[in-house]
N, C-alpha and C. Protein backbone atom coordinates (compact mmCIF):
# COMPACT_ATOMS: atom_id res chain seq x y z
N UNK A 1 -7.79 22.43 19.90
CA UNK A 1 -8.11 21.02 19.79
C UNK A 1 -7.03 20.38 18.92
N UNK A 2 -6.62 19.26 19.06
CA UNK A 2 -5.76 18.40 18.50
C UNK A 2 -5.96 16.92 18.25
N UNK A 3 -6.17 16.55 16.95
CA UNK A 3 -6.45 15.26 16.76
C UNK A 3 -5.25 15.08 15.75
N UNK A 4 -4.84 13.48 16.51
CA UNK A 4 -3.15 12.27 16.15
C UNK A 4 -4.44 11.48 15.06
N UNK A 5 -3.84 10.86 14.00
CA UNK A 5 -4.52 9.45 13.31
C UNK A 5 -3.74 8.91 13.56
N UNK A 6 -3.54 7.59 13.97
CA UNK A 6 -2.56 6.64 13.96
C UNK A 6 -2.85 5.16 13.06
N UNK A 7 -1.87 4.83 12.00
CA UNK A 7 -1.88 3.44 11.56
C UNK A 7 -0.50 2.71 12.33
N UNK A 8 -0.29 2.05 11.27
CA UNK A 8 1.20 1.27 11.31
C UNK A 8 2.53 1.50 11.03
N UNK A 9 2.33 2.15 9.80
CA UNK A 9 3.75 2.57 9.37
C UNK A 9 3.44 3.75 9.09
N UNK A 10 2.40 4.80 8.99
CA UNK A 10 2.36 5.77 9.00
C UNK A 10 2.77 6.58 7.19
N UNK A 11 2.41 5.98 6.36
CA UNK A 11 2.30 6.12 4.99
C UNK A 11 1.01 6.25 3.96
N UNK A 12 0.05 5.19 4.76
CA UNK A 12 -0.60 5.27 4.11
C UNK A 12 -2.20 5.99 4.72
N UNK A 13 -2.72 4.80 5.43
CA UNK A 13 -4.08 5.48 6.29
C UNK A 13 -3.77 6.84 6.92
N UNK A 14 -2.76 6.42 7.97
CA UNK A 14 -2.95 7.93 8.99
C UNK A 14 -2.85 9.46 8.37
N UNK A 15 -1.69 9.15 7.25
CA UNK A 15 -1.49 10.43 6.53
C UNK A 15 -2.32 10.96 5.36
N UNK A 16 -3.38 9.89 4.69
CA UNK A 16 -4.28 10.09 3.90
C UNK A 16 -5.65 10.54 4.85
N UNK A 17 -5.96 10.36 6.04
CA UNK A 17 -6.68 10.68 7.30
C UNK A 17 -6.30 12.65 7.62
N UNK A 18 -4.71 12.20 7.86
CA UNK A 18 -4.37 13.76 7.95
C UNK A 18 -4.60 14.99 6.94
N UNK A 19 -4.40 14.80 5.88
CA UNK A 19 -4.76 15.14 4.99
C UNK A 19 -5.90 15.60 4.39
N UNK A 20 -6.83 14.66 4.70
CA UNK A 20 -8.11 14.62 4.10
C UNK A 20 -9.49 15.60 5.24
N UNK A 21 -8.50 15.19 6.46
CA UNK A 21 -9.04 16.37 7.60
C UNK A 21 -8.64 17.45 7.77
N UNK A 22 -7.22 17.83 7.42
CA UNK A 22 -6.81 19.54 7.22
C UNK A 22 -7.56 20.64 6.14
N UNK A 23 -8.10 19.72 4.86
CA UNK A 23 -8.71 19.87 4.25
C UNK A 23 -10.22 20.58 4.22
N UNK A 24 -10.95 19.39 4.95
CA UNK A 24 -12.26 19.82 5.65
C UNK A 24 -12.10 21.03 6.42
N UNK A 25 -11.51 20.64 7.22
CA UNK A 25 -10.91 21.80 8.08
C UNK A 25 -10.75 23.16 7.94
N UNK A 26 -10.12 23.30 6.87
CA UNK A 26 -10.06 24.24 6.00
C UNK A 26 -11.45 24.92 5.32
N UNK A 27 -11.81 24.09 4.98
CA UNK A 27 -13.47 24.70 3.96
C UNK A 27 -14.19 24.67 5.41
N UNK A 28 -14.45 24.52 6.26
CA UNK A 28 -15.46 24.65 7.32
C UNK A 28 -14.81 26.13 8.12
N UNK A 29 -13.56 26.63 7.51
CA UNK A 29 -13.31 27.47 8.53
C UNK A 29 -12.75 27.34 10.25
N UNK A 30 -11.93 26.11 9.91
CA UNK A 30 -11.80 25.68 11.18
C UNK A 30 -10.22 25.27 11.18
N UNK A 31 -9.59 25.72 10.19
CA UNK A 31 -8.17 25.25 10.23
C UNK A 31 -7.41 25.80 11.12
N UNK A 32 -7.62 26.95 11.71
CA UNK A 32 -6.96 27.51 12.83
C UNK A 32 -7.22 27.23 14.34
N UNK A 33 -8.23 26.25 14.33
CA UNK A 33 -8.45 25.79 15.38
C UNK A 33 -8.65 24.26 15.90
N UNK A 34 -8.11 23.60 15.20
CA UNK A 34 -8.07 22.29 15.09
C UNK A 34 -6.03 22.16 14.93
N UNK A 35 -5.74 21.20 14.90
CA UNK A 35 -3.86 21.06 15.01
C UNK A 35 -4.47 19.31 14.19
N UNK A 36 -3.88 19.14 13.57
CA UNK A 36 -4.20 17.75 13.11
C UNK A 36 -2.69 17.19 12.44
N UNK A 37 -2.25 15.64 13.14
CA UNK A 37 -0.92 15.01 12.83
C UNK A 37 -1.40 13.95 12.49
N UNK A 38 -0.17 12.80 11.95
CA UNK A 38 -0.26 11.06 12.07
C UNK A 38 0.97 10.97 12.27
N UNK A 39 0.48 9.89 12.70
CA UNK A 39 2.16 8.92 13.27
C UNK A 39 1.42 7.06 12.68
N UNK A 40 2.91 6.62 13.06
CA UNK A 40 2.56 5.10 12.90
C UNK A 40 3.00 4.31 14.40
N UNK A 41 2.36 3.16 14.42
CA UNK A 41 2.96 2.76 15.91
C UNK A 41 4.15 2.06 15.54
N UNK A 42 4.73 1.93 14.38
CA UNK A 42 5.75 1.12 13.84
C UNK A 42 7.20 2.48 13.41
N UNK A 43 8.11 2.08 13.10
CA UNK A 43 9.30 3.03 13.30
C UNK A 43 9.75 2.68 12.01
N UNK A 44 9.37 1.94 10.79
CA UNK A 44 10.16 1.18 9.25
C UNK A 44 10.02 2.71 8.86
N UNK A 45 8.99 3.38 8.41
CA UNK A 45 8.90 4.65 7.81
C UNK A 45 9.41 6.13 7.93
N UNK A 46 9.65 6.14 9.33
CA UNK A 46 10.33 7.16 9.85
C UNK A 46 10.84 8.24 8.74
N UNK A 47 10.26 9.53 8.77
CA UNK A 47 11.24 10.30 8.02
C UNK A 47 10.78 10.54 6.31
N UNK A 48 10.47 9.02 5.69
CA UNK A 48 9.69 9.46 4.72
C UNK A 48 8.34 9.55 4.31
N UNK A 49 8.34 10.20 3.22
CA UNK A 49 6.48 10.74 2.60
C UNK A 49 5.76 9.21 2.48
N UNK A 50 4.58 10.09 2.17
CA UNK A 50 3.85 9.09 2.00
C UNK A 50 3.80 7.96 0.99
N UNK A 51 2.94 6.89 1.04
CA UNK A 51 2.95 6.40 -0.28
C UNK A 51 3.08 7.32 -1.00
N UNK A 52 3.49 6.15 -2.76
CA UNK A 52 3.30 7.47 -3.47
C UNK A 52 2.07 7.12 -4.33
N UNK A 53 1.65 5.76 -3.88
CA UNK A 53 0.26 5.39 -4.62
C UNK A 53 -0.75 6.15 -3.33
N UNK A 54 -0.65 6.17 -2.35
CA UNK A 54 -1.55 7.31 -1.13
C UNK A 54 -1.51 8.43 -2.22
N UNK A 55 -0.61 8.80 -2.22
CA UNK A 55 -0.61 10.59 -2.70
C UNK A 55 -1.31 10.76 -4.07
N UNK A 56 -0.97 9.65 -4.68
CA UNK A 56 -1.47 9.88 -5.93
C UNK A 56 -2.93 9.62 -6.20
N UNK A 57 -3.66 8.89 -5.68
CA UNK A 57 -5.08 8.97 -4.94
C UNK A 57 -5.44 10.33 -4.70
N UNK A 58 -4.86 10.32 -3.70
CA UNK A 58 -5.35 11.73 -2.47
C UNK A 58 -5.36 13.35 -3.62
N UNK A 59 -4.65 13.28 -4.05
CA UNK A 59 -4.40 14.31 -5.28
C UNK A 59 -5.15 14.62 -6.26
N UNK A 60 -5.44 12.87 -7.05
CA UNK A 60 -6.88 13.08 -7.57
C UNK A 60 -8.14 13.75 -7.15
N UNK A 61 -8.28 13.62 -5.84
CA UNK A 61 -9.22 14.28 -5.14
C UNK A 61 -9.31 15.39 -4.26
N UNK A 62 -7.55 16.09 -4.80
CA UNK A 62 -7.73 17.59 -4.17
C UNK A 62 -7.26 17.48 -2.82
N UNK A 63 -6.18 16.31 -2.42
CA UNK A 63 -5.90 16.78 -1.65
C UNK A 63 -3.97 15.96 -1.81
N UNK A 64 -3.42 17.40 -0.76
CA UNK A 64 -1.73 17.55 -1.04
C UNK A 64 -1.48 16.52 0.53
N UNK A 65 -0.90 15.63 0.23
CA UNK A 65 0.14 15.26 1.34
C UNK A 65 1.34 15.00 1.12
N UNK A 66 1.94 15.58 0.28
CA UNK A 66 3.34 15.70 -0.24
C UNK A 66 4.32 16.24 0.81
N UNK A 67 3.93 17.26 1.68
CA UNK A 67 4.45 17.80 2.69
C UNK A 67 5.20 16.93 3.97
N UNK A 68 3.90 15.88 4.14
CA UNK A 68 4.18 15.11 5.27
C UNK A 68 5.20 14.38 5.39
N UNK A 69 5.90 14.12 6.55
CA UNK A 69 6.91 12.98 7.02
C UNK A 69 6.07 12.08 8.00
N UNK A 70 6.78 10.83 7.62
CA UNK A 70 5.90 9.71 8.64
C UNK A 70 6.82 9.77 10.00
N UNK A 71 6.14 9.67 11.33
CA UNK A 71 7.01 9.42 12.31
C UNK A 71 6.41 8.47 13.16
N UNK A 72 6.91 7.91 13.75
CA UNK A 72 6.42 7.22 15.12
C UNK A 72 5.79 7.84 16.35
N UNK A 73 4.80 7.73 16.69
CA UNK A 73 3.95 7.55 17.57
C UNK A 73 4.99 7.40 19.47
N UNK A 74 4.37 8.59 20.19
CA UNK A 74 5.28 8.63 21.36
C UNK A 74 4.39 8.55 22.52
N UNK A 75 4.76 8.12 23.96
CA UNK A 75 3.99 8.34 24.55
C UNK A 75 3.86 10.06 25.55
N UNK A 76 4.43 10.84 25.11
CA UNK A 76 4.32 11.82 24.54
C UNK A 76 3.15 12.64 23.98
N UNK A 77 2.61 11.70 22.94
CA UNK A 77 1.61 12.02 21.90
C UNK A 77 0.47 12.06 22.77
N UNK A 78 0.29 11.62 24.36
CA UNK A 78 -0.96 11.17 24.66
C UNK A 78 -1.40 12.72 25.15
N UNK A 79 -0.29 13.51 25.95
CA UNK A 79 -0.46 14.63 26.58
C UNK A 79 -0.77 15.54 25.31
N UNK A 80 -0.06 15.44 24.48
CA UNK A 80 -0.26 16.50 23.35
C UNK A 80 -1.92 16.77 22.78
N UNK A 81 -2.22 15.66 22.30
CA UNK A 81 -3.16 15.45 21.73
C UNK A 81 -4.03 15.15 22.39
N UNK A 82 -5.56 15.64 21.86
CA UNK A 82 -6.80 15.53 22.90
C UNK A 82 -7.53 14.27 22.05
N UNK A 83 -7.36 14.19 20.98
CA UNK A 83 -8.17 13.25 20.75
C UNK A 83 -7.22 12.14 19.55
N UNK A 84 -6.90 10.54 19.63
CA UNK A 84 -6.29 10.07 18.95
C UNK A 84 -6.77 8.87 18.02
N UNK A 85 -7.23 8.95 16.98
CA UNK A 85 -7.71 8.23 16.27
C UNK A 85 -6.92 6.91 15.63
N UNK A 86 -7.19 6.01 15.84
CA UNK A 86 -6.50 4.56 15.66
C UNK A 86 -7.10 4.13 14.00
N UNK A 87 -6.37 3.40 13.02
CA UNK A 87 -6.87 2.86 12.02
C UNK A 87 -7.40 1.83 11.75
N UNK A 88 -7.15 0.70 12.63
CA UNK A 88 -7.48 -0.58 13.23
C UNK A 88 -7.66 -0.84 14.67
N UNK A 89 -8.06 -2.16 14.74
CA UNK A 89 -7.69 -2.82 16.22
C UNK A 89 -6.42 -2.91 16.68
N UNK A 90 -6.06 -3.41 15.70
CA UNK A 90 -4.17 -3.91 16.14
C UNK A 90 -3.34 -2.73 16.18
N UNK A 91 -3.88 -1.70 16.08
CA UNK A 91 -2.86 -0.18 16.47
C UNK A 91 -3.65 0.12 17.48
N UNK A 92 -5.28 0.36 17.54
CA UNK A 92 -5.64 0.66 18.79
C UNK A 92 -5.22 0.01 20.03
N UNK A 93 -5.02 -1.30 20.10
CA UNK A 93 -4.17 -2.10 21.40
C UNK A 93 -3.04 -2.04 21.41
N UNK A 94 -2.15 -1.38 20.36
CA UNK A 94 -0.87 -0.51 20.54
C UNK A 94 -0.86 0.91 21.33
N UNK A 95 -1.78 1.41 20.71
CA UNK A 95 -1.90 2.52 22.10
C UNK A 95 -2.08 2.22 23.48
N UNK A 96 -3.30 1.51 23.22
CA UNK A 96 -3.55 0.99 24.93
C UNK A 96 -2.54 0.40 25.38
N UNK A 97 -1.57 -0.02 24.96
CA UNK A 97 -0.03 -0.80 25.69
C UNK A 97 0.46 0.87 26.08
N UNK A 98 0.52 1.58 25.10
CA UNK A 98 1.87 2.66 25.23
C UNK A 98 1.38 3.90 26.18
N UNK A 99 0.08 3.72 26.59
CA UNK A 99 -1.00 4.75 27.06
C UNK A 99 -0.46 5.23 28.28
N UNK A 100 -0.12 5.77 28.78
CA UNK A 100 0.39 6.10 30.40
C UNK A 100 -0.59 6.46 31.26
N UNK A 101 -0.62 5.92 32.53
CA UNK A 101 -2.14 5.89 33.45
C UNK A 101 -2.52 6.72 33.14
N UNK A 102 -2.25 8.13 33.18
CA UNK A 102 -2.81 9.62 33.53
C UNK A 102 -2.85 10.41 32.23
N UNK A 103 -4.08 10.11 31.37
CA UNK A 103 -3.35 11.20 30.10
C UNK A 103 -4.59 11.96 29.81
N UNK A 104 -4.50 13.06 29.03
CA UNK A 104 -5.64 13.95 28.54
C UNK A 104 -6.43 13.64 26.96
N UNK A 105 -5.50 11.91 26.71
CA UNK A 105 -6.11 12.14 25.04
C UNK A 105 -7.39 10.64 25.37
N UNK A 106 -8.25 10.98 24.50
CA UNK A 106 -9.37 9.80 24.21
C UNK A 106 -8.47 9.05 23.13
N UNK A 107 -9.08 7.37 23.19
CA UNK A 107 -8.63 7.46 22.08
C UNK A 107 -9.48 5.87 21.89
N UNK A 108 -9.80 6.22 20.41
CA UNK A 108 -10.90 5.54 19.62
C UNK A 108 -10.51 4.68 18.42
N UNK A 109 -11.14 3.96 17.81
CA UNK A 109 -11.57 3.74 16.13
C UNK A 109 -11.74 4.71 15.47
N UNK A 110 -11.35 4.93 14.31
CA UNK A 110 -11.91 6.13 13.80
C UNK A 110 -12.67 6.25 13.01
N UNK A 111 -13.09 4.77 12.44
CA UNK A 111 -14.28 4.81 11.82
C UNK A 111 -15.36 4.26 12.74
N UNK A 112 -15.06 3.38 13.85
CA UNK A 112 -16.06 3.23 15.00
C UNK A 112 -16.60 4.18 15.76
N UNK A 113 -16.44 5.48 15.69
CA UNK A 113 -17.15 6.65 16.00
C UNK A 113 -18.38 7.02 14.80
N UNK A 114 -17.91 6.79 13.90
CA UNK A 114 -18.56 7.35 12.47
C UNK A 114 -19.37 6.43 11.32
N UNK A 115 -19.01 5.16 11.61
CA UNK A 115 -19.61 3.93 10.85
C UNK A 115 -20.53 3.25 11.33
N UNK A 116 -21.20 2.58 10.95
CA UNK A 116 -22.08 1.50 11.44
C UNK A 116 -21.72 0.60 11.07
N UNK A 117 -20.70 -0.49 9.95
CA UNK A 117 -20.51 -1.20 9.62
C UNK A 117 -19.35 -1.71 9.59
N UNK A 118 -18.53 -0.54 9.30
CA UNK A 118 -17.08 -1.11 9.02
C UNK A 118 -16.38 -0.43 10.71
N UNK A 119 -15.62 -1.15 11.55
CA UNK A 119 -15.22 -0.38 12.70
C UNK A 119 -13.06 -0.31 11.95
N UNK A 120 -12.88 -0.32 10.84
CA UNK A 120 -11.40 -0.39 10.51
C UNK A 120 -11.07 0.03 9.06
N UNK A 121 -10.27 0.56 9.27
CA UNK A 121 -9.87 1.07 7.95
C UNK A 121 -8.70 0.14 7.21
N UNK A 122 -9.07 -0.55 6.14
CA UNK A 122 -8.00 -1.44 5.54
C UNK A 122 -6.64 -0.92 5.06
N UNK A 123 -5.61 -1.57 5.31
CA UNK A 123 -4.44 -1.40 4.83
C UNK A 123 -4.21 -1.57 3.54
N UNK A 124 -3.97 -0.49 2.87
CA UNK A 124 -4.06 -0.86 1.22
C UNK A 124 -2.59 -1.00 1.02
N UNK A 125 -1.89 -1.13 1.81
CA UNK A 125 -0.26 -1.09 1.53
C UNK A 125 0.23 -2.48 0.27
N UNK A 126 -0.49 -3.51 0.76
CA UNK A 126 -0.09 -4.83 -0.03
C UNK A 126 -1.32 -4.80 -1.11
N UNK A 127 -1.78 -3.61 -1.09
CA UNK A 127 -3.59 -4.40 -2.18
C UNK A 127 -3.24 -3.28 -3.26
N UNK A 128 -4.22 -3.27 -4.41
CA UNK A 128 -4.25 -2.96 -5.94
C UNK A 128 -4.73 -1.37 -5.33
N UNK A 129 -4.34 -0.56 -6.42
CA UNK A 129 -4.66 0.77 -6.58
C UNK A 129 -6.01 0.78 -6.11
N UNK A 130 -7.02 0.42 -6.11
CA UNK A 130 -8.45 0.37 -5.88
C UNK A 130 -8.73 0.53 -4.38
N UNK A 131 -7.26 -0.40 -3.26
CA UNK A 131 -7.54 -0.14 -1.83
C UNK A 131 -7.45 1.21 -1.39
N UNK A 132 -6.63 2.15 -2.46
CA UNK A 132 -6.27 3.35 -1.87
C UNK A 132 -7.48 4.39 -1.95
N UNK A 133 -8.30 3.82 -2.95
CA UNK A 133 -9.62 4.58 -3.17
C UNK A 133 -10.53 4.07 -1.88
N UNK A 134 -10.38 2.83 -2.07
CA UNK A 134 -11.67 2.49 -1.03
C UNK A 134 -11.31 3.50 0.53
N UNK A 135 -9.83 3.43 0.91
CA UNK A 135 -9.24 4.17 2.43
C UNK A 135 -9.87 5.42 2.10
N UNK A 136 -9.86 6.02 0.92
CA UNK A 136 -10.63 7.44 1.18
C UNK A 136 -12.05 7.90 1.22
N UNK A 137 -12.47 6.63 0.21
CA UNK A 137 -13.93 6.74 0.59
C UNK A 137 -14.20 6.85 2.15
N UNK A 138 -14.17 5.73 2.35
CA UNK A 138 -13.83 5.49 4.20
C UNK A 138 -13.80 6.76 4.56
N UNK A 139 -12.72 7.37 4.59
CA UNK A 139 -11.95 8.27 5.24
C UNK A 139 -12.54 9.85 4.88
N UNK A 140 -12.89 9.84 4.14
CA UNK A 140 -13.25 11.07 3.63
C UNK A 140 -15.09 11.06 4.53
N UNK A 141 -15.83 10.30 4.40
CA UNK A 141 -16.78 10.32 5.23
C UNK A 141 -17.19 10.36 6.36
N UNK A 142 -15.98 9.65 6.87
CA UNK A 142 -15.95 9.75 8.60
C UNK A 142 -14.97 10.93 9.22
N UNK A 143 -14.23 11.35 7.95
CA UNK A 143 -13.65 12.94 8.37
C UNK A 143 -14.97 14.14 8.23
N UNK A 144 -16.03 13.84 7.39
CA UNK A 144 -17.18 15.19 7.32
C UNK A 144 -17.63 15.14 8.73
N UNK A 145 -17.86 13.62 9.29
CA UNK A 145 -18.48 13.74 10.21
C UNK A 145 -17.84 14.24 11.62
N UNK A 146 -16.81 13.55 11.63
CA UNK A 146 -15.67 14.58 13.05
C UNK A 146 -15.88 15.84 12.56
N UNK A 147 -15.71 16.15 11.48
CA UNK A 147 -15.73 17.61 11.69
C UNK A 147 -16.93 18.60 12.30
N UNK A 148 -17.84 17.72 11.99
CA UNK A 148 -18.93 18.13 12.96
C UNK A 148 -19.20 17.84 14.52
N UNK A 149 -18.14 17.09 14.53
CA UNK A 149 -17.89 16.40 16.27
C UNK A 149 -17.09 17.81 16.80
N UNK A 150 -15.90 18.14 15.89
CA UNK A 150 -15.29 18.75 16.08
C UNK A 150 -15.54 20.28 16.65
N UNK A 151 -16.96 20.73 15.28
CA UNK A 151 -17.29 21.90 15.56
C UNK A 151 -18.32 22.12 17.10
N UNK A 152 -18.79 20.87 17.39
CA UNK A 152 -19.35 20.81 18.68
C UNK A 152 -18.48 21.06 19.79
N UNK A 153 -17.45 20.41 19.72
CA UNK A 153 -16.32 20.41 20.53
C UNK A 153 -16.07 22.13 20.90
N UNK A 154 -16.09 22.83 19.89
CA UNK A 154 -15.04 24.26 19.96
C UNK A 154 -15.95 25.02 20.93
């Protein structure tokens, strides 16, 4: 199984998403069977890490994305990946532009699978240290729950 997160520039949400699900992943016993990436639908980031206010968040709470490079999003990505998680609207109708008729990946909200309230994950790129907490709250809850999507899946 293979799940893409996709934001924008690929720094902050998708790779704090990636992260925060290799993780789970890991403690559930499922890291070897899951493949988990991000990309951005935007190309500014290419190449480098993450925030370093993302990381420094994410760290507090035990988790490493120091590793990661941000890349752009291919259409490519659709065959690869079975399942592709969007951070917003305005990236999810970036996929649906880049989508090629015939592909094998779903692709969703990623907190609109998992939320009842919020269907988007905010961009903390321009907001105070506090947005980067709120993306993981977010994120960290609707990753327990894929992972149980996930383990259905296997």
């Amino acid at each position: 199984m293979r799940v893409l997160f996709v934001c924008l520039g690929n720094i902050c949400r998708s790779p704090t998403a990636e992260g925060v699900l290799r993780h789970k992943l890991s403690e559930a016993g499922l890291a070897d069977q899951v493949e988990v990436a991000s990309a951005g639908t935007g190309d500014w980031h290419v190449g480098k890490p993450p925030d370093k206010r993302s990381q420094a968040a994410a760290r507090l709470r035990g988790y490493d994305l120091s590793a990661q490079r941000a890349r752009q999003v291919s259409r490519a990505d659709f065959a690869t990946y079975d399942l592709i998680l969007a951070m917003d609207n305005s990236n999810l109708r970036h996929l649906k532009a880049l989508q090629p008729a015939k592909c094998k990946a779903e692709l969703d909200l990623f907190l609109r699978r998992f939320q009842s309230q919020i269907d988007e994950v905010p961009d903390p790129y321009h907001d105070s240290d506090q947005g980067f907490e709120t993306v993981l709250d977010l994120i960290e809850r609707a990753s327990d729950l894929l992972v149980i999507e996930l383990k259905g899946r296997l």
